[in-house]
C-alpha atoms as a PDB file:
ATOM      1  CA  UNK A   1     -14.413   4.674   2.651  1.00  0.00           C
ATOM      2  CA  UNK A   2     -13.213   1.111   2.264  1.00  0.00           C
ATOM      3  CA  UNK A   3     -14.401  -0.882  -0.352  1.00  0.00           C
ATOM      4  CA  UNK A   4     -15.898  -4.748  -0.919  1.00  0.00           C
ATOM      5  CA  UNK A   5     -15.609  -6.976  -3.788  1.00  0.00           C
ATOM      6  CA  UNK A   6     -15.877 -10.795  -4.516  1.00  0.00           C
ATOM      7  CA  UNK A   7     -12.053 -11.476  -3.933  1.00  0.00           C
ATOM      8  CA  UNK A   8     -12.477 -15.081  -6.062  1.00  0.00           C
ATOM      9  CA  UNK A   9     -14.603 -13.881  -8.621  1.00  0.00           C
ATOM     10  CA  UNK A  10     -12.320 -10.402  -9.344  1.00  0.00           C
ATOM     11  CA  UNK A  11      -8.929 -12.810  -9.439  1.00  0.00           C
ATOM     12  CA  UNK A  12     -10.464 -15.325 -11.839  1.00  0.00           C
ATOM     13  CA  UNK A  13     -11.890 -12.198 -13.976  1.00  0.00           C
ATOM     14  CA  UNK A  14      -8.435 -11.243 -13.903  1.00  0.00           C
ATOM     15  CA  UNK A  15      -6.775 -14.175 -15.074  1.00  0.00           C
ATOM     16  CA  UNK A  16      -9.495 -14.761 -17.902  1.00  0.00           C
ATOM     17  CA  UNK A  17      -8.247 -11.138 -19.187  1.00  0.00           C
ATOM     18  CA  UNK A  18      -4.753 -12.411 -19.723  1.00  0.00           C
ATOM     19  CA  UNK A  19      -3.718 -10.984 -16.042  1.00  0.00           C
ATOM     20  CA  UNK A  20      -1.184 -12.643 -14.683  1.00  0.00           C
ATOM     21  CA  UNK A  21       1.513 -13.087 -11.816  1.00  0.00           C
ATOM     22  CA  UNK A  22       4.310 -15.288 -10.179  1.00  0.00           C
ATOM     23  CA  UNK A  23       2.577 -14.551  -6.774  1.00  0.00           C
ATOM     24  CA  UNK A  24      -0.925 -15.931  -7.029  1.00  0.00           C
ATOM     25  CA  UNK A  25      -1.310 -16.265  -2.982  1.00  0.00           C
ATOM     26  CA  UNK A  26       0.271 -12.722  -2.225  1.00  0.00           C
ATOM     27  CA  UNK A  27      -2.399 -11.260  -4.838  1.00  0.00           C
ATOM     28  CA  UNK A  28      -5.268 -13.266  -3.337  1.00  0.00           C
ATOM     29  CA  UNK A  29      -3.922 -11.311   0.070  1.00  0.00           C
ATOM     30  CA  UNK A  30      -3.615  -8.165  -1.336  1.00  0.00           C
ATOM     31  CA  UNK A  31      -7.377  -8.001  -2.392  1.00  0.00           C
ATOM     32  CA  UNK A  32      -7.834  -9.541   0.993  1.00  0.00           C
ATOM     33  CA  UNK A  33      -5.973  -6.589   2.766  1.00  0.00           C
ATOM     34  CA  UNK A  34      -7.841  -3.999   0.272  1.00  0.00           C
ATOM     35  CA  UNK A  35     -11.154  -5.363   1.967  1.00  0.00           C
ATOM     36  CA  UNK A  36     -10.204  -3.213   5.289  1.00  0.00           C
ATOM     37  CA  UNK A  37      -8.236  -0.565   3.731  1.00  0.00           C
ATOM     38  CA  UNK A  38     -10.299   3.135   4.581  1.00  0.00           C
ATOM     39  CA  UNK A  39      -7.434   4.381   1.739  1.00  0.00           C
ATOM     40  CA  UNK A  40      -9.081   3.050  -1.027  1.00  0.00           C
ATOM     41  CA  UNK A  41     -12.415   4.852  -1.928  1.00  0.00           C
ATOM     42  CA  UNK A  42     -13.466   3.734  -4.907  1.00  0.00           C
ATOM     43  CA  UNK A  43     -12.681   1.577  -8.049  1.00  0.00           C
ATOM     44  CA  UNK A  44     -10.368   3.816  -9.498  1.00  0.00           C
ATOM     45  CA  UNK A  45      -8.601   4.157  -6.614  1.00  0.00           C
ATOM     46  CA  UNK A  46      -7.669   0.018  -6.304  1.00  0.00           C
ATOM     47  CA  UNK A  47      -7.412  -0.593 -10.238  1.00  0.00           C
ATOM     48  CA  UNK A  48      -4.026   1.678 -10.008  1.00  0.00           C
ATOM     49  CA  UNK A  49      -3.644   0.408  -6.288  1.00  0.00           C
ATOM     50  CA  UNK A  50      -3.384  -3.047  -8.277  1.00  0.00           C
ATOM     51  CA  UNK A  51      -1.696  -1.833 -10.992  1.00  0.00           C
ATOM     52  CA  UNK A  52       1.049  -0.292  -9.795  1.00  0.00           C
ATOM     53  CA  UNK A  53       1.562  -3.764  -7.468  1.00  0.00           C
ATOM     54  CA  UNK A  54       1.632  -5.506 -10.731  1.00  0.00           C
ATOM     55  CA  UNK A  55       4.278  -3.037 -11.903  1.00  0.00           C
ATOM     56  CA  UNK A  56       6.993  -2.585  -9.012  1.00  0.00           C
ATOM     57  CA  UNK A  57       6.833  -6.539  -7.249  1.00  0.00           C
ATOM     58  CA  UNK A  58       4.480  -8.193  -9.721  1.00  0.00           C
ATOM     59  CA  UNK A  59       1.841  -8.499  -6.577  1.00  0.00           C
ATOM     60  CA  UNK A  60       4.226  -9.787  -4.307  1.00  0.00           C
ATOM     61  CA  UNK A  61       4.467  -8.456  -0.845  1.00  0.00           C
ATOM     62  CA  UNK A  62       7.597 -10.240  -0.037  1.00  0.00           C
ATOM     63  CA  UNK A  63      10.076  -8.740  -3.167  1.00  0.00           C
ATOM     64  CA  UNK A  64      13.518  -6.935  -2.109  1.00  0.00           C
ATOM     65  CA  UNK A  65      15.352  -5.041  -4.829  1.00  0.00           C
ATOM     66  CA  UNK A  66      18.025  -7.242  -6.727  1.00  0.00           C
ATOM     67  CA  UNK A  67      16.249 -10.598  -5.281  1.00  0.00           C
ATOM     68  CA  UNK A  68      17.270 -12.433  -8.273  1.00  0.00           C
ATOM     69  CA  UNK A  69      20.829 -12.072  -8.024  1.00  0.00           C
ATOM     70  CA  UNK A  70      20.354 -14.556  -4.776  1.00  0.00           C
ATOM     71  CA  UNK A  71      18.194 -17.141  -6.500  1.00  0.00           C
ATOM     72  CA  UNK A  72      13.643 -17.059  -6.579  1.00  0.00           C
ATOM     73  CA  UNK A  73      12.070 -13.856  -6.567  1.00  0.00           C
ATOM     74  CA  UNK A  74      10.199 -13.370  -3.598  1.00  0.00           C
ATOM     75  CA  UNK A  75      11.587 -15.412  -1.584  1.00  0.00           C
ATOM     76  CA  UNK A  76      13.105 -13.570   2.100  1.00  0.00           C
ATOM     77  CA  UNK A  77      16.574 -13.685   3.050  1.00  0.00           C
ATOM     78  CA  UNK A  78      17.765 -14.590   6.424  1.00  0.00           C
ATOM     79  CA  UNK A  79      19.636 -12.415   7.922  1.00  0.00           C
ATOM     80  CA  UNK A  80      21.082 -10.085   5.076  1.00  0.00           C
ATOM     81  CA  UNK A  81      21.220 -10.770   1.657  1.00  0.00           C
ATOM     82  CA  UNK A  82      23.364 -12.923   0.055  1.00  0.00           C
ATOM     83  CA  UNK A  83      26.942 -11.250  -1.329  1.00  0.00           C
ATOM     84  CA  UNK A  84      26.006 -10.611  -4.869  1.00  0.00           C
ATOM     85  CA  UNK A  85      22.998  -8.587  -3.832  1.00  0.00           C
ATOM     86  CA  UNK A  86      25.174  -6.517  -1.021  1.00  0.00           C
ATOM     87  CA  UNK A  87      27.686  -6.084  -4.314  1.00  0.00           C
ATOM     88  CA  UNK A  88      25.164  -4.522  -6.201  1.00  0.00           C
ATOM     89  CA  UNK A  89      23.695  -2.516  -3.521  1.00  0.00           C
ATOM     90  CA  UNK A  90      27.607  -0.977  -2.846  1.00  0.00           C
ATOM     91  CA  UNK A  91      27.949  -0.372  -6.390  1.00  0.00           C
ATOM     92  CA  UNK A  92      27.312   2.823  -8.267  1.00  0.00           C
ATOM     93  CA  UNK A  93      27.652   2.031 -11.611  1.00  0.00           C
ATOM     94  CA  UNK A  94      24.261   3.250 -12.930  1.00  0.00           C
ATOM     95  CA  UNK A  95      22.768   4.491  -9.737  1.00  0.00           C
ATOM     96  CA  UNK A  96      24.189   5.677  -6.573  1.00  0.00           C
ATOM     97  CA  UNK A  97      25.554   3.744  -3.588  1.00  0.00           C
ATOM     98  CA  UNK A  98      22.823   2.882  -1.163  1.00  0.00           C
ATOM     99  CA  UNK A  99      25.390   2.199   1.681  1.00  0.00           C
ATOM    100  CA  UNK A 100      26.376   6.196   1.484  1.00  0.00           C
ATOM    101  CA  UNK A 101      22.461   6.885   2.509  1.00  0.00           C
ATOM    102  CA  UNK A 102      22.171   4.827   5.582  1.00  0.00           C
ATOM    103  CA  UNK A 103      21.990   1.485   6.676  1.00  0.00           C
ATOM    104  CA  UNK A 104      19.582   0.096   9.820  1.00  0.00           C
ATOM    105  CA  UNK A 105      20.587  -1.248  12.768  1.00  0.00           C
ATOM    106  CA  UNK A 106      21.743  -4.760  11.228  1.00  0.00           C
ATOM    107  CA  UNK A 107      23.796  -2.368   8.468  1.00  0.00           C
ATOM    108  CA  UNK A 108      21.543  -2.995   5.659  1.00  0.00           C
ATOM    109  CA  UNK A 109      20.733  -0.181   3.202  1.00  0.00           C
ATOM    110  CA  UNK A 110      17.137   1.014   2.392  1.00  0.00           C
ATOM    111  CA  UNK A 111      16.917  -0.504  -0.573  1.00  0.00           C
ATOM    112  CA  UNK A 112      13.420  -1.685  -2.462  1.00  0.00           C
ATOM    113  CA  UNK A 113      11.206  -3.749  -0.221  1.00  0.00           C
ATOM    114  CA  UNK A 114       7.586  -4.765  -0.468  1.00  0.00           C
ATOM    115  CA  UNK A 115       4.485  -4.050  -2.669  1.00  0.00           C
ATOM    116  CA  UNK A 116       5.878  -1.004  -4.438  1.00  0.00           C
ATOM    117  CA  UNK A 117       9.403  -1.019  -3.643  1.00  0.00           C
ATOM    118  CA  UNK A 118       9.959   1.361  -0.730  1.00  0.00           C
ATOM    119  CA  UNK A 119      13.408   3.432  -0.877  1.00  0.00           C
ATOM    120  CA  UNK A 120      15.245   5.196   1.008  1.00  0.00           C
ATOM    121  CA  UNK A 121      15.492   6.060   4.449  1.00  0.00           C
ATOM    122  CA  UNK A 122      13.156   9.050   4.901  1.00  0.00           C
ATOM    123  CA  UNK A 123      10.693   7.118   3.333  1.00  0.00           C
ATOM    124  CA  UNK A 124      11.459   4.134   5.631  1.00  0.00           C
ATOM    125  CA  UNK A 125      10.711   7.300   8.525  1.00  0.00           C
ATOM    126  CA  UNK A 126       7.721   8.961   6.821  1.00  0.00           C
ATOM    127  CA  UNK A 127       5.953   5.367   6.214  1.00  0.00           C
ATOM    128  CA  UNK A 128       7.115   3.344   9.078  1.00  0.00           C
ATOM    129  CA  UNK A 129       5.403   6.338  11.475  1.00  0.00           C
ATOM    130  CA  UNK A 130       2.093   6.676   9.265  1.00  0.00           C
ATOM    131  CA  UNK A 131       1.739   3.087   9.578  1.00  0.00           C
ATOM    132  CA  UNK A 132       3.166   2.700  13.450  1.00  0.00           C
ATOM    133  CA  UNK A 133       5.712   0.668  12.656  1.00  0.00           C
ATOM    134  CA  UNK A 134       9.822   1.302  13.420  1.00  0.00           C
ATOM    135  CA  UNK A 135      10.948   0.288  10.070  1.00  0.00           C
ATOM    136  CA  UNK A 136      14.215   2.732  10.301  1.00  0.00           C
ATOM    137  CA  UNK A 137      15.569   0.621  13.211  1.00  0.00           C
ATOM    138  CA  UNK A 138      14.786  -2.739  10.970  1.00  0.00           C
ATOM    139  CA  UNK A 139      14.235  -1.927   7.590  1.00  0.00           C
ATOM    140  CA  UNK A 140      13.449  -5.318   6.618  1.00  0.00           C
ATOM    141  CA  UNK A 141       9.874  -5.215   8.630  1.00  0.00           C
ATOM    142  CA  UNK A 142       8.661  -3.423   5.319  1.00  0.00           C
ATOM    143  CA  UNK A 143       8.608  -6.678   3.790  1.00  0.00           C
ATOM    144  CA  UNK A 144       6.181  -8.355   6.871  1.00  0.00           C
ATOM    145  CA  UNK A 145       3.065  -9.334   4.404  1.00  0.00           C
ATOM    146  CA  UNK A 146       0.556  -6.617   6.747  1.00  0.00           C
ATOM    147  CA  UNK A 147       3.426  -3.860   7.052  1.00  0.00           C
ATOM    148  CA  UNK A 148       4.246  -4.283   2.796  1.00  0.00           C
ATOM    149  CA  UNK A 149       0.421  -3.406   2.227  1.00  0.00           C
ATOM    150  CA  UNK A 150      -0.040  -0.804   4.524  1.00  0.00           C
ATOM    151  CA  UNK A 151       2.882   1.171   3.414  1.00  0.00           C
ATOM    152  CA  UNK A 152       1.748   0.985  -0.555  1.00  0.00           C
ATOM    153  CA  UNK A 153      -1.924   2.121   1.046  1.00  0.00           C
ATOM    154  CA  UNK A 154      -0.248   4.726   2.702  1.00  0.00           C
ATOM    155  CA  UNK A 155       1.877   5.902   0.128  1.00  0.00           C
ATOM    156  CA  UNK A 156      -0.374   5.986  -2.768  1.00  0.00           C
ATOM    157  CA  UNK A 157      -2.757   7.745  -0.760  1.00  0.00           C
ATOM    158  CA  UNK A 158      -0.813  10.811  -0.277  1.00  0.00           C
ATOM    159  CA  UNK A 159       1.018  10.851  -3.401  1.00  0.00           C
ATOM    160  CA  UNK A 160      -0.943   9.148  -5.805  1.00  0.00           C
ATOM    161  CA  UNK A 161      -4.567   8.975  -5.741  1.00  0.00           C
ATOM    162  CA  UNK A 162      -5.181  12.516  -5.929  1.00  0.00           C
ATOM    163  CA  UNK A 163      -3.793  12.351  -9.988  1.00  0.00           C
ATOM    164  CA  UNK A 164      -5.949   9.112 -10.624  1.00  0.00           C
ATOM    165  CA  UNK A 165      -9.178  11.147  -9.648  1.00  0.00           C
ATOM    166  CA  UNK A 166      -8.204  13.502 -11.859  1.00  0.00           C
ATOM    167  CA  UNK A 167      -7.435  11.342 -14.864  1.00  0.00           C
ATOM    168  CA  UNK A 168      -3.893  12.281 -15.025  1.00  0.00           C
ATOM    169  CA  UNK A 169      -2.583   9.150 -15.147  1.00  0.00           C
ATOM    170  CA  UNK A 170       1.318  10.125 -16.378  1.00  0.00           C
ATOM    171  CA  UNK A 171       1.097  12.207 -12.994  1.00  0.00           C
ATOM    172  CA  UNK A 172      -0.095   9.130 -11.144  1.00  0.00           C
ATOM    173  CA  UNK A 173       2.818   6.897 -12.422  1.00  0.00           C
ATOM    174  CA  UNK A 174       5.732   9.811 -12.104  1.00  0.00           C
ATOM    175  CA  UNK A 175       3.893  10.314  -8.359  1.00  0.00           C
ATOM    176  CA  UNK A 176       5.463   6.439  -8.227  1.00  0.00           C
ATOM    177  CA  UNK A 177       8.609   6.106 -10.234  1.00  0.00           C
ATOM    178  CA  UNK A 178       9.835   9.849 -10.420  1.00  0.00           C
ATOM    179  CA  UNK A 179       9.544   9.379 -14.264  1.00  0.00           C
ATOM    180  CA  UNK A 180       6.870   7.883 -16.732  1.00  0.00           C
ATOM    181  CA  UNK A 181       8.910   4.699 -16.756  1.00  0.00           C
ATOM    182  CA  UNK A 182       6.529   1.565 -17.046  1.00  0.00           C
ATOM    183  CA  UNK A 183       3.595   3.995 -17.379  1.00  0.00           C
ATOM    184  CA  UNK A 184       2.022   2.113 -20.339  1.00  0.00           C
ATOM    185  CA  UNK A 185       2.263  -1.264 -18.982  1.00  0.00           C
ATOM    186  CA  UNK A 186       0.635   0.490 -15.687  1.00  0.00           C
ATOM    187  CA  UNK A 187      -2.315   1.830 -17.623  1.00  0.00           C
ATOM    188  CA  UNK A 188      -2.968  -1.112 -19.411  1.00  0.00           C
ATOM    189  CA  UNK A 189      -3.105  -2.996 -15.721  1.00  0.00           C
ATOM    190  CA  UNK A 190      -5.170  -0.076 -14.627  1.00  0.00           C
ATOM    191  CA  UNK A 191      -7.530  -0.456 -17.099  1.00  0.00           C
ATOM    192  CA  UNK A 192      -7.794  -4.140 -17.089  1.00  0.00           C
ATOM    193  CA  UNK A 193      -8.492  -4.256 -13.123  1.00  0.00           C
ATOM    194  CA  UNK A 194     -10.748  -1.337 -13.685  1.00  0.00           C
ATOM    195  CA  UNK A 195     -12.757  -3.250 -16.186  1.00  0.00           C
ATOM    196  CA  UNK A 196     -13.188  -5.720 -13.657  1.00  0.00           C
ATOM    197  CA  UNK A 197     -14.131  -3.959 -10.782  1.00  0.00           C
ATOM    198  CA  UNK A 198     -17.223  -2.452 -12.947  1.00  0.00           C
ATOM    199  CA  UNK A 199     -18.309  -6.075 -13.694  1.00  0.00           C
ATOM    200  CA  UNK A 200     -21.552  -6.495 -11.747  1.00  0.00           C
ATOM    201  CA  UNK A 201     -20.463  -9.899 -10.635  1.00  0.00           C
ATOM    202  CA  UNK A 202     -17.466  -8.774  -8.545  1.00  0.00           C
ATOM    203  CA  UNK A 203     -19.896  -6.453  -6.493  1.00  0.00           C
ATOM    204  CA  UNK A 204     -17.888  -3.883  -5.455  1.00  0.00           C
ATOM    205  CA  UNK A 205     -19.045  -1.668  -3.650  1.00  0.00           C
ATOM    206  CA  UNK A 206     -17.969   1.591  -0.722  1.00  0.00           C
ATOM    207  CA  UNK A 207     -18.315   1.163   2.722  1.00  0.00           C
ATOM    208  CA  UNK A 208     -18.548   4.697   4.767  1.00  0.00           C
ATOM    209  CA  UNK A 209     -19.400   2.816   8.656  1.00  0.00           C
ATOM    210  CA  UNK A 210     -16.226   1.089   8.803  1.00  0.00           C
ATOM    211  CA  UNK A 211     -15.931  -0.259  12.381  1.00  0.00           C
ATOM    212  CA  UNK A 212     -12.964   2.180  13.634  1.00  0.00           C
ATOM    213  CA  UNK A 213     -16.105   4.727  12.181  1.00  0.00           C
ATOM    214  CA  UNK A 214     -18.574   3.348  14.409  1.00  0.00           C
ATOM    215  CA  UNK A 215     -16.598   3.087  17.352  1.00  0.00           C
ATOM    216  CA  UNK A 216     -15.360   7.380  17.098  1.00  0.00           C
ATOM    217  CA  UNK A 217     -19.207   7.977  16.135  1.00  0.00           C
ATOM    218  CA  UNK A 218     -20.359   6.119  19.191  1.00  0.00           C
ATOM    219  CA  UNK A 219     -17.517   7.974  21.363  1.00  0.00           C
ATOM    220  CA  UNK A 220     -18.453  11.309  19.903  1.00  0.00           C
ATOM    221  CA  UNK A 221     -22.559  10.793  20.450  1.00  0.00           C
ATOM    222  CA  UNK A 222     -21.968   9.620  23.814  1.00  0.00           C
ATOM    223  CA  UNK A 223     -19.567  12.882  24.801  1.00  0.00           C
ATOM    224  CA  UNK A 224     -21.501  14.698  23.603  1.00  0.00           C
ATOM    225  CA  UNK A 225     -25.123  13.443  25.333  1.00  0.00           C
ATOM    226  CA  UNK A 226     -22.547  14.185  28.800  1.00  0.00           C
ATOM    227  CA  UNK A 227     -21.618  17.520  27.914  1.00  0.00           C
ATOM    228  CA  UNK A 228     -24.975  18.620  26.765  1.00  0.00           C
ATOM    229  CA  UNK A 229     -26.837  16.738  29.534  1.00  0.00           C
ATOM    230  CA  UNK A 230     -24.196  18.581  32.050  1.00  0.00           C
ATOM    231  CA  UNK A 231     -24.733  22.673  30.695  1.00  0.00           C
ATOM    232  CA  UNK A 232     -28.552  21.345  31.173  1.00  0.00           C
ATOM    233  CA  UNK A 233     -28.348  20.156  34.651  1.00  0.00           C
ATOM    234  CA  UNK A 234     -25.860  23.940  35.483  1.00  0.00           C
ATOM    235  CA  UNK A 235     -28.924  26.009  33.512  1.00  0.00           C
ATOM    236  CA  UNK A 236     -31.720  23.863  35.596  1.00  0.00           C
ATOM    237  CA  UNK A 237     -29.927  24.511  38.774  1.00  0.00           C
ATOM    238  CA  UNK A 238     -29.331  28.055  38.390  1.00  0.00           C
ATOM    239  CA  UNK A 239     -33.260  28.768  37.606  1.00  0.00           C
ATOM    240  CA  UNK A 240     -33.592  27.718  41.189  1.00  0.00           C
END
């Protein structure tokens, strides 16, 4: 059930309660993107949505783990990363060698990429097929601004949501992160973008006729009207 909100009106709530962010555009997209997203089903659902943005790339759909060893945050590489990031990503002092899990086809690891910092190569698979996109062959597609979204939708909506419904929100962040790391600076952004969805003058509201919706409903009425019309015309005829 997708939802609908005043895009300007939420991000200027948000920045009058002390919200803020290096990536003003790629948030403005992001509630753009959440306009069409049948994942999100109600305000709970996009406050941690949101939230947990803010948390892993600060809102921006662009980020790549260890960005700021090459120079502004956010900003895509060409190519491959520049040496000190491959450095870091070889290293396993603190954390284990991405290079020993895989690399794509260009030889780059699976390191973090996009709206909540996608690892690892099976998620790369698992993701990259739930949204229809090949991002084990090119690992660096997770960080195209439509492909960055999707996979967060995708992810949080089989991991996540579930524990924010429930109001288990250490579940919801360890669903994430694997631990409760950054899980009170992800309620309070939860809370705040929840405070602002319930503001009357954002308007948010559900949406269950989504076009895709429609469309299947129309398909289904109309294959149905054939088959019916069909066991109708085979009872009429054998009355005869």
């Amino acid at each position: 059930m997708p939802v609908r909100f005043n895009i300007n009106k939420a991000y200027n709530l948000y920045k009058q309660a002390g919200g803020s962010t290096n990536f003003e555009s790629s948030l403005k997209q992001v509630l753009k993107f959440m306009q069409n997203d049948v994942n999100v089903n109600n305000a709970e659902e996009a406050a941690y949505f949101l939230a947990t943005a803010k948390s892993e790339s600060d809102y921006s759909l662009q980020r790549w783990e260890a960005d700021y060893l090459c120079g502004e945050k956010g900003v895509p590489y060409q190519g491959q990363p520049c040496q000190r990031a491959l450095n870091y990503y070889r290293s396993s002092d603190g954390k284990a060698n991405y290079y020993n899990k895989g690399v794509d086809s260009t030889g780059t690891p699976y390191f973090g990429r996009g709206l909540i910092q996608i690892t690892h190569k099976y998620n790369y698979k698992r993701y990259g097929d739930l949204i229809g996109v090949d991002l084990v062959d090119k690992a660096d597609k997770a960080m195209i601004p439509e492909n960055s979204y999707k996979i967060a939708s995708a992810y949080l909506n089989r991991k996540t949501f579930k524990h924010v419904n429930n109001g288990d929100l250490t579940k919801a962040r360890i669903s994430v992160n694997g631990g409760t790391k950054g899980v009170d600076r992800t309620n309070k952004s939860y809370y705040r973008w929840l405070k602002i969805f319930q503001n009357p003058a954002v308007n948010f509201k559900y949406f269950f006729w989504t076009k895709k919706r429609r469309i299947y409903f129309g398909i289904m009425t109309a294959l149905g009207l054939a088959v019916g019309g069909y066991f109708m015309y085979r009872a009429i005829k054998l009355r005869r």
